[in-house]
Protein backbone atom coordinates (compact mmCIF):
# COMPACT_ATOMS: atom_id res chain seq x y z
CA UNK A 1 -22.76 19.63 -18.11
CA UNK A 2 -22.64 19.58 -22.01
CA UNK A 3 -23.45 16.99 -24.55
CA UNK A 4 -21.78 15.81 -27.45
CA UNK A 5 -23.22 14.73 -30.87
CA UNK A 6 -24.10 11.35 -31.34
CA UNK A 7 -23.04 10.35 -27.28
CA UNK A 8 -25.10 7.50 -25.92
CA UNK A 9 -27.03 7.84 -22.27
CA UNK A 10 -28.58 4.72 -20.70
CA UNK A 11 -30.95 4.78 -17.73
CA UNK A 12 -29.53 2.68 -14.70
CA UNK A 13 -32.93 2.08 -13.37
CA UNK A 14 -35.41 1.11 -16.57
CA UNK A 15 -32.72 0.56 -19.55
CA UNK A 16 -33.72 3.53 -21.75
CA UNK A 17 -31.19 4.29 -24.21
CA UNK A 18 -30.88 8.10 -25.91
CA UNK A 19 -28.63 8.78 -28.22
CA UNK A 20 -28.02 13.31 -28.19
CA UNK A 21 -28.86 14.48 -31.94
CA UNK A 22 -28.23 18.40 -30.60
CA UNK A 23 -25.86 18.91 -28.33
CA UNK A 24 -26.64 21.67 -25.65
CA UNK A 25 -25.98 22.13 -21.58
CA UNK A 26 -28.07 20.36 -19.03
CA UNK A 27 -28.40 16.91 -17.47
CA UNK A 28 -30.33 14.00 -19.25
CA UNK A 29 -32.93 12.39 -16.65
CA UNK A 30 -34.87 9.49 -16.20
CA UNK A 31 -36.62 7.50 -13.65
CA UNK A 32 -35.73 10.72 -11.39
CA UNK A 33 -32.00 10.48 -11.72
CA UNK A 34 -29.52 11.00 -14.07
CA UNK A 35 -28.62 9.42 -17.02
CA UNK A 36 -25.09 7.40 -17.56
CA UNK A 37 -23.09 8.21 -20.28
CA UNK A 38 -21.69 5.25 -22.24
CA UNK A 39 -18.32 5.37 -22.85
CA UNK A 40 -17.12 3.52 -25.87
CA UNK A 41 -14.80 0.85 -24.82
CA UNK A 42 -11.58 -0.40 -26.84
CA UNK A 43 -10.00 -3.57 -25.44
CA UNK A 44 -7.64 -6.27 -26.89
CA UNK A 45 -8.50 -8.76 -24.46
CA UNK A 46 -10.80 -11.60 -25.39
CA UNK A 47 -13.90 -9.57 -24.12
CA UNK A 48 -12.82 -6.86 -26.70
CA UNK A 49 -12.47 -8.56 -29.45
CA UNK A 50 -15.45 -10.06 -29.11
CA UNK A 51 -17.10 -6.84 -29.02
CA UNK A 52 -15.18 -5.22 -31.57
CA UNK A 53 -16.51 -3.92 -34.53
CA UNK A 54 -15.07 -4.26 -37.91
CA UNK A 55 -15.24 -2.90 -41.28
CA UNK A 56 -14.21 -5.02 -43.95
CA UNK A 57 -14.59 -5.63 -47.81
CA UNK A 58 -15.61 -8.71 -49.00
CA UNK A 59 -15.86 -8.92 -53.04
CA UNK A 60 -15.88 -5.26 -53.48
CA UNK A 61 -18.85 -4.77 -50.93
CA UNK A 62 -18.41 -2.98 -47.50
CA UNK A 63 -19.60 -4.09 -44.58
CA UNK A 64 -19.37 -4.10 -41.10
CA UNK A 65 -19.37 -7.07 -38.81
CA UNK A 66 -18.77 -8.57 -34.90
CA UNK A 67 -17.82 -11.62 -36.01
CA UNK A 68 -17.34 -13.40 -32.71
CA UNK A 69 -20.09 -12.66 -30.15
CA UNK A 70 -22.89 -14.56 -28.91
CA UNK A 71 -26.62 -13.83 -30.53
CA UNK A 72 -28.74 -15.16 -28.07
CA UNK A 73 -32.16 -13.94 -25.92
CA UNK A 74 -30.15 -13.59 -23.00
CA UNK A 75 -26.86 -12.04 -24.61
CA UNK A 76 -26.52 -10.20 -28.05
CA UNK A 77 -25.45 -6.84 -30.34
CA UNK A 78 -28.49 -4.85 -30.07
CA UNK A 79 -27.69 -2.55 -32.75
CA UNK A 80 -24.29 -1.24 -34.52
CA UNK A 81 -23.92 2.09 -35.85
CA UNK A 82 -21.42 3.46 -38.38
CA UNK A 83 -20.83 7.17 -39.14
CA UNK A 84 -18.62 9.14 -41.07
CA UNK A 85 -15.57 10.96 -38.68
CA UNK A 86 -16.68 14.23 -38.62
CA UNK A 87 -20.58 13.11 -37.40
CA UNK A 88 -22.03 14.47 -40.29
CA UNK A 89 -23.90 11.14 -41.62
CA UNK A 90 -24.90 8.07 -39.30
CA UNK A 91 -26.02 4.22 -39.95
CA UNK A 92 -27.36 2.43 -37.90
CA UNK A 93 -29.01 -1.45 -38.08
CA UNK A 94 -30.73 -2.76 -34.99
CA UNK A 95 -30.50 -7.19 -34.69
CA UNK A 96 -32.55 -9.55 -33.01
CA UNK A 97 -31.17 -12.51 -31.55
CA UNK A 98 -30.10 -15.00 -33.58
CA UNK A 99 -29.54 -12.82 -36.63
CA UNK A 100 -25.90 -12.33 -37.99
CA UNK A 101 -24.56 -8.69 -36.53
CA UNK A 102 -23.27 -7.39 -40.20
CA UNK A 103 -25.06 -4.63 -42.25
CA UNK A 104 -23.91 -3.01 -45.88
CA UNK A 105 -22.28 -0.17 -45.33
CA UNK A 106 -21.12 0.28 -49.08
CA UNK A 107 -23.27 3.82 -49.50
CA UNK A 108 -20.69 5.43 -46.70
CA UNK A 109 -17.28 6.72 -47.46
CA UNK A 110 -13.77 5.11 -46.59
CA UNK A 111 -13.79 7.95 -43.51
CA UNK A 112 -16.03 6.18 -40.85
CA UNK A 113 -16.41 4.85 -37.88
CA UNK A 114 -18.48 1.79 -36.43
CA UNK A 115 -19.60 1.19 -32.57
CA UNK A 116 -21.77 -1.71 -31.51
CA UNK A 117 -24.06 -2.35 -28.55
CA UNK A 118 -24.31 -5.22 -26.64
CA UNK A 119 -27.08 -5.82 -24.15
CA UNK A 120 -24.92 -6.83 -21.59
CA UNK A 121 -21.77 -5.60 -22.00
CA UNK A 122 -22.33 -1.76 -23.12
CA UNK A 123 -21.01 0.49 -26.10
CA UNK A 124 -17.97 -1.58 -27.88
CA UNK A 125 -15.65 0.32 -30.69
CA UNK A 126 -13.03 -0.70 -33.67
CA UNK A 127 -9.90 -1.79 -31.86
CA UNK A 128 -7.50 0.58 -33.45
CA UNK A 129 -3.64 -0.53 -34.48
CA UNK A 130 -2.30 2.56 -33.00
């Protein structure tokens, strides 16, 4: 099994989250069994686009946002990320509950990307109009 840059594992028995800086061959472990990849998830339903992250200018500044979703203990964005297309520069801002999920972004190109993770619910991405 290979990696990819920036791909997201999370341990099914204790929670740990790694995110692969240098992609290689091999199996990520924990807790004595493999790791789960997180695949990002793009949905229109109501669960999506309550996930969704989006980039958007407000009075010339950048930012990114998920606008909709809960920020509670129990149920919240843990962190979003934003990187340029071709992985060469990453963002990322981790939240606590009750804190707004929105970062500046404005030092990062028009090219990017943004994913979000929500404690519950798993790796979210942009819903895209194609």
């Amino acid at each position: 099994m290979s990696t990819e840059k920036l791909q997201l594992y999370k341990c099914e028995v204790c929670g740990n989250l790694v995110q692969v800086i240098e992609p290689s061959f091999g199996e990520l472990v924990c807790c004595n069994q493999p790791m789960k990849l997180q695949q990002i998830q793009h949905d229109r339903s109501e669960t999506g686009e309550k996930h969704a992250p989006i980039i958007e200018i407000k009075e010339n500044e950048k930012y990114v946002t998920v606008k909709s979703h809960p920020m509670l203990k129990e149920h919240y964005i843990q962190f979003v990320e934003v990187y340029k297309k071709d992985k060469s520069e990453m963002h990322l801002k981790y939240f606590n509950p009750e804190e707004v999920a929105e970062f500046d972004i404005n030092c990062l190109p028009d090219d990017i990307e943004a994913i979000e993770f929500c404690n519950i619910h798993g790796l979210w991405g942009e819903n895209k109009n194609d």
